[in-house]
Protein backbone atom coordinates (compact mmCIF):
# COMPACT_ATOMS: atom_id res chain seq x y z
CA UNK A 1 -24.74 10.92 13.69
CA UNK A 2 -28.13 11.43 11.71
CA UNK A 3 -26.62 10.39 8.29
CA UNK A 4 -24.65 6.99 9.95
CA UNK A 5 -27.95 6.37 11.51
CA UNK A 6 -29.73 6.69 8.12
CA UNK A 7 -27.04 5.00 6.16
CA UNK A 8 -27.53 1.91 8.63
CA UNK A 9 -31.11 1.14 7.60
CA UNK A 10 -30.54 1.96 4.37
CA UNK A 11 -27.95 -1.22 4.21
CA UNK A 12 -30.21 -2.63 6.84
CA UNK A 13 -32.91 -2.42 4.35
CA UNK A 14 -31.16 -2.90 1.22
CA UNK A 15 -29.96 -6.60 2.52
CA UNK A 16 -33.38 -7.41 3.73
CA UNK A 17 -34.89 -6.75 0.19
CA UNK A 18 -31.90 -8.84 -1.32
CA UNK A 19 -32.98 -11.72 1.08
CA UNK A 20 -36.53 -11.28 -0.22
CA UNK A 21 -35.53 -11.69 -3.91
CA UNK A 22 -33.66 -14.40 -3.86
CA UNK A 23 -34.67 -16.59 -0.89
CA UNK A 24 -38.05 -17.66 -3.71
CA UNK A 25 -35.06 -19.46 -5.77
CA UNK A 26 -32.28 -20.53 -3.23
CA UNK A 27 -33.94 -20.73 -0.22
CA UNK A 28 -33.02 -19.24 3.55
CA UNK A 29 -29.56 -20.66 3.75
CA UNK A 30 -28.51 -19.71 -0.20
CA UNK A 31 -30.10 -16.21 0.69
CA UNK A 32 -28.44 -15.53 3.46
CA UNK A 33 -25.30 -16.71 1.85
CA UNK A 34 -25.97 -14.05 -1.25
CA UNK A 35 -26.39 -11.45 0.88
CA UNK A 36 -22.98 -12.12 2.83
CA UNK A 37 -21.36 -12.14 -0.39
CA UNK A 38 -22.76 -8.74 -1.49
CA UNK A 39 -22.03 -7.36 1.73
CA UNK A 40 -18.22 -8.44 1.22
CA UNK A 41 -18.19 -7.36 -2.18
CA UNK A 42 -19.78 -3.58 -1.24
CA UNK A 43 -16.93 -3.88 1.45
CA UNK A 44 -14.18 -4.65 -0.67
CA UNK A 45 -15.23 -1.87 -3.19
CA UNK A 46 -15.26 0.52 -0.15
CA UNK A 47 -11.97 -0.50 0.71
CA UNK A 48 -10.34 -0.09 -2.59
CA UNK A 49 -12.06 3.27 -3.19
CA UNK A 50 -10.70 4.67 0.36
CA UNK A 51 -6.98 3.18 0.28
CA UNK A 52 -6.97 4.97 -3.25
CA UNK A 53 -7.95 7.86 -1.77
CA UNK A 54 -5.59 8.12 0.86
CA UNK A 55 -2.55 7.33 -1.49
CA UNK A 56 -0.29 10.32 -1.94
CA UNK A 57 0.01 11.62 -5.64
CA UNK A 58 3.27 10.54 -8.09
CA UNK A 59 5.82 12.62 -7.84
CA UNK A 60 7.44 12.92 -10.92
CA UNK A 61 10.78 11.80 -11.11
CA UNK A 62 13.72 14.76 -12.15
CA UNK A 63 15.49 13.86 -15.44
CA UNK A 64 18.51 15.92 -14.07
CA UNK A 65 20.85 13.57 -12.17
CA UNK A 66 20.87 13.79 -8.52
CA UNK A 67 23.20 14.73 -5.40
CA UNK A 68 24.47 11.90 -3.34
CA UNK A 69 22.36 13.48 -0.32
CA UNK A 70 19.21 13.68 -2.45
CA UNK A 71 19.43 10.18 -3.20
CA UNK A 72 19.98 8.89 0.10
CA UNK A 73 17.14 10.86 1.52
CA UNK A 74 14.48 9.67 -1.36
CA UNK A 75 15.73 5.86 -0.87
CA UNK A 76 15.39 6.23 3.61
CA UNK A 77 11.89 8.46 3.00
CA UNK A 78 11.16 5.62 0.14
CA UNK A 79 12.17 2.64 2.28
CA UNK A 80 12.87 3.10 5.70
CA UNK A 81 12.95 -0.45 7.28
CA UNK A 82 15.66 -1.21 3.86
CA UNK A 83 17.32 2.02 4.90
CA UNK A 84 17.58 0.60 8.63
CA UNK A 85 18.26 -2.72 7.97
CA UNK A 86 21.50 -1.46 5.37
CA UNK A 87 22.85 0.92 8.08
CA UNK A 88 22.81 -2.17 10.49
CA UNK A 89 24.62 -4.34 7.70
CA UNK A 90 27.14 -1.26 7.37
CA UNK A 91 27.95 -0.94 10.92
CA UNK A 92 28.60 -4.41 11.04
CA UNK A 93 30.90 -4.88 7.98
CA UNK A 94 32.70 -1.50 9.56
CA UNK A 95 33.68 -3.58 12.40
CA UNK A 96 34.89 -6.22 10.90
CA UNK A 97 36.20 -4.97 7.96
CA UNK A 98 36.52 -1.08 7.06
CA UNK A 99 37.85 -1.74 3.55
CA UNK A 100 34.22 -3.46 2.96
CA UNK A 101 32.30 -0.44 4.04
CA UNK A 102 34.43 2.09 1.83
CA UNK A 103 33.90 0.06 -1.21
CA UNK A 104 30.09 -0.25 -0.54
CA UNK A 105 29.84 3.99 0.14
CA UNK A 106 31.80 4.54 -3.27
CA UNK A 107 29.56 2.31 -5.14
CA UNK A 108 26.45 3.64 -3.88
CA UNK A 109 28.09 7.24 -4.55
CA UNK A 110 29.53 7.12 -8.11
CA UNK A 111 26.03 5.91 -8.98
CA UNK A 112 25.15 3.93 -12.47
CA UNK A 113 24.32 5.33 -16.42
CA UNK A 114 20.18 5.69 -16.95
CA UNK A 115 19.05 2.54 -18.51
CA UNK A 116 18.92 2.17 -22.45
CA UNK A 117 22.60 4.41 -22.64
C-alpha cells in the first residue's frame, strides 16, 4: 500500500512540475491541456506494455499434418464463438437437409495441400 501511496505523489508531483514548465509559454488552460495529454500518453504506454504481457507465447505450428480431432480442437480452442456459431449453422442445415451437412464434414475432413505445393 506504501509503494501505490508513493507512486501517487510521484505522478502527483511529476504533473505538477510539467504544469510549472510549460504554463510560462501556453498558459493555465494549454498547461493543463499538456499535462492531460502526457497523462494519456503514460497511460496508453502502460496499457500496451501490460496487454503484451499478459499475451500467451506462439506456439509453434507442427509441420507434420494433423488428425481430424486435433484440428477441430485447435480451430474451437482458437475460435470459440466461430466454432459455436458453425455448429448452429450445422444443426440447422442437418434439419433441413442431411446431404448438406455430410458434404460440409467431408470437406472439412479430407483437408487441403500446404500452400506453395
Amino acid at each position: 500500500m506504501a509503494l501505490a501511496v508513493s507512486a501517487g505523489v510521484f505522478v502527483v508531483a511529476l504533473a505538477y512540475g510539467l504544469f510549472a514548465l510549460v504554463k510560462p509559454y501556453v498558459g493555465s488552460a494549454g498547461g493543463a491541456g499538456i499535462v492531460a495529454g502526457a497523462a494519456a500518453l503514460f497511460i496508453a504506454i502502460i496499457a500496451m506494455i501490460l496487454s503484451a504481457m499478459g499475451r500467451p507465447p506462439r506456439r509453434k505450428k507442427p509441420s507434420e499434418p494433423q488428425t481430424f480431432i486435433e484440428r477441430a480442437t485447435e480451430f474451437i480452442r482458437d475460435k470459440p464463438v466461430l466454432a459455436v456459431a458453425a455448429a448452429l449453422a450445422a444443426g440447422l442445415l442437418a434439419v433441413r437437409n442431411p446431404r448438406y451437412l455430410g458434404a460440409a464434414l467431408r470437406s472439412f475432413v479430407e483437408g487441403r495441400e500446404p500452400p506453395g505445393r
